[in-house]
Protein backbone atom coordinates (compact mmCIF):
# COMPACT_ATOMS: atom_id res chain seq x y z
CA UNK A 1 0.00 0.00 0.00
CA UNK A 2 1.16 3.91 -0.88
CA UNK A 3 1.34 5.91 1.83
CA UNK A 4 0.04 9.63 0.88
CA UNK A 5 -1.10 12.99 2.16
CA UNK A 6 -4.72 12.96 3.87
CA UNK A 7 -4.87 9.17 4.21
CA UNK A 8 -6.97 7.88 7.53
CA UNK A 9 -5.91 4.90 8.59
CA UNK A 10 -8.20 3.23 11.67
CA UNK A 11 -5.74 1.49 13.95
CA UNK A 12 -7.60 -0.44 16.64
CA UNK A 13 -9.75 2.08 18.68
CA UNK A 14 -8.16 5.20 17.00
CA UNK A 15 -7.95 6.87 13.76
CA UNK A 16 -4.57 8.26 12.48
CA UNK A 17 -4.46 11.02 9.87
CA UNK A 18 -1.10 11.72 7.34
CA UNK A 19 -0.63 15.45 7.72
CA UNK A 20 2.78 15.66 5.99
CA UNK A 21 4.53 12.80 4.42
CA UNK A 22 8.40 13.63 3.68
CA UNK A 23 11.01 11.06 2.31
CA UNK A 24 12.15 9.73 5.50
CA UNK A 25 9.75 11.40 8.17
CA UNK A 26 5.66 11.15 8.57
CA UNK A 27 3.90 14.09 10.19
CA UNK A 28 0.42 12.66 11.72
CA UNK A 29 -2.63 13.26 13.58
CA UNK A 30 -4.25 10.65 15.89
CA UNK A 31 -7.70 10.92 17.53
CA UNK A 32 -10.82 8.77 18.48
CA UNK A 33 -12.87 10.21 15.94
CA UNK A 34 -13.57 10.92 12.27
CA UNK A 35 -13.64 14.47 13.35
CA UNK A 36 -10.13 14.54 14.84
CA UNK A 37 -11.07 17.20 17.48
CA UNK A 38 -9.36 15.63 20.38
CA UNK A 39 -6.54 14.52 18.33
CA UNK A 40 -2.62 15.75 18.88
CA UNK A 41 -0.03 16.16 16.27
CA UNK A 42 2.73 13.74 16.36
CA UNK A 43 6.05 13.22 13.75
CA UNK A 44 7.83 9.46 13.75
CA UNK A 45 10.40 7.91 10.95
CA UNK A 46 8.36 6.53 7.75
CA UNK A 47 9.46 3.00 9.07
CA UNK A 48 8.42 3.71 12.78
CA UNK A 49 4.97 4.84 11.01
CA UNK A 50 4.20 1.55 9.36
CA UNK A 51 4.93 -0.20 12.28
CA UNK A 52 2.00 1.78 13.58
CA UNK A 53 0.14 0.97 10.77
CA UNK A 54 0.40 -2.72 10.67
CA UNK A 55 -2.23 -4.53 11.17
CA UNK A 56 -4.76 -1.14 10.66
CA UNK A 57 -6.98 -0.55 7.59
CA UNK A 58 -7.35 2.44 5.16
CA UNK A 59 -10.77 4.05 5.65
CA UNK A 60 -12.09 5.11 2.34
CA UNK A 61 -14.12 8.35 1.95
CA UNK A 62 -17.30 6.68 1.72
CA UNK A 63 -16.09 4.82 5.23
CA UNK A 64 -15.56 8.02 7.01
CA UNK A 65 -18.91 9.21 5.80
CA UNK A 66 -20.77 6.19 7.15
CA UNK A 67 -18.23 6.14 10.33
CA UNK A 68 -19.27 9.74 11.68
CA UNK A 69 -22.72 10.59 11.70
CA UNK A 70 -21.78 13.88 12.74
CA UNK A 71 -20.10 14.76 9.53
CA UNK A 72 -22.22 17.25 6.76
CA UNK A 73 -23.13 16.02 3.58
CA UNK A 74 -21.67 17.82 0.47
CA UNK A 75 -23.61 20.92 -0.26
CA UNK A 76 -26.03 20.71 -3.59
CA UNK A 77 -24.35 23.20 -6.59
CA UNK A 78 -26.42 26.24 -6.19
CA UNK A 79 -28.17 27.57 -9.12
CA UNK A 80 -26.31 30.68 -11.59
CA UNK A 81 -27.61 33.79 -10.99
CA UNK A 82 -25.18 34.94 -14.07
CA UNK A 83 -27.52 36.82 -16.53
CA UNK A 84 -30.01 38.19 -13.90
CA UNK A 85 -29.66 42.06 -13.85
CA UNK A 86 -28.92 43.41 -10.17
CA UNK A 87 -31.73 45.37 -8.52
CA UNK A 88 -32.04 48.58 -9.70
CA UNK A 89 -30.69 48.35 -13.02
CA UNK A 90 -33.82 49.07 -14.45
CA UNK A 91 -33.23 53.11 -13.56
CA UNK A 92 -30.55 53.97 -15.91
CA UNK A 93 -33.50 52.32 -18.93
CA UNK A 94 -36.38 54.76 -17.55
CA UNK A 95 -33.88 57.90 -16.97
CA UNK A 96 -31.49 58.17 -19.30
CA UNK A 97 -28.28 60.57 -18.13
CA UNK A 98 -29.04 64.28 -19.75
CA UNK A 99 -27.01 66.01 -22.19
């Protein structure tokens, strides 16, 4: 498995979180939720790391959806208002400037 940026991994009864991932170093975060509220900030070797990681498994985004009920659901696009005159601009048609 590739290790990369913004992985969550769930090891046991807490999740872990790449922050940074450098050639020989792995910045992390590690909490006991999806959210990672209570979590603290830790840095290890890259070998030291998947040590850590053994025996954990890489939560997908859908996972971490269905994990934490307490996370939103993506906004719907909101609709163009490109085109629409702004208020007002209806003045300049019914009083045109004077000479």
């Amino acid at each position: 498995m590739k290790l990369q940026q913004g992985q969550v991994w769930k090891c046991q009864a807490e999740f872990v979180r790449i922050v940074q991932l450098d050639r020989l170093e792995v910045r992390y975060k590690s909490a006991t939720n999806l959210q990672f509220t209570d979590g603290t900030h830790q840095h290890t070797s890259k070998k030291d790391f998947c040590r850590l990681l053994k025996g954990a498994t890489l939560m997908t985004p859908k996972q971490h959806s269905q994990a934490d009920p307490t996370r939103r659901a993506a906004k719907p696009p909101t609709q163009s208002t490109q085109g629409t005159p702004p208020s007002g601009a209806g003045f300049m048609k019914d009083n045109p400037p004077s000479p």
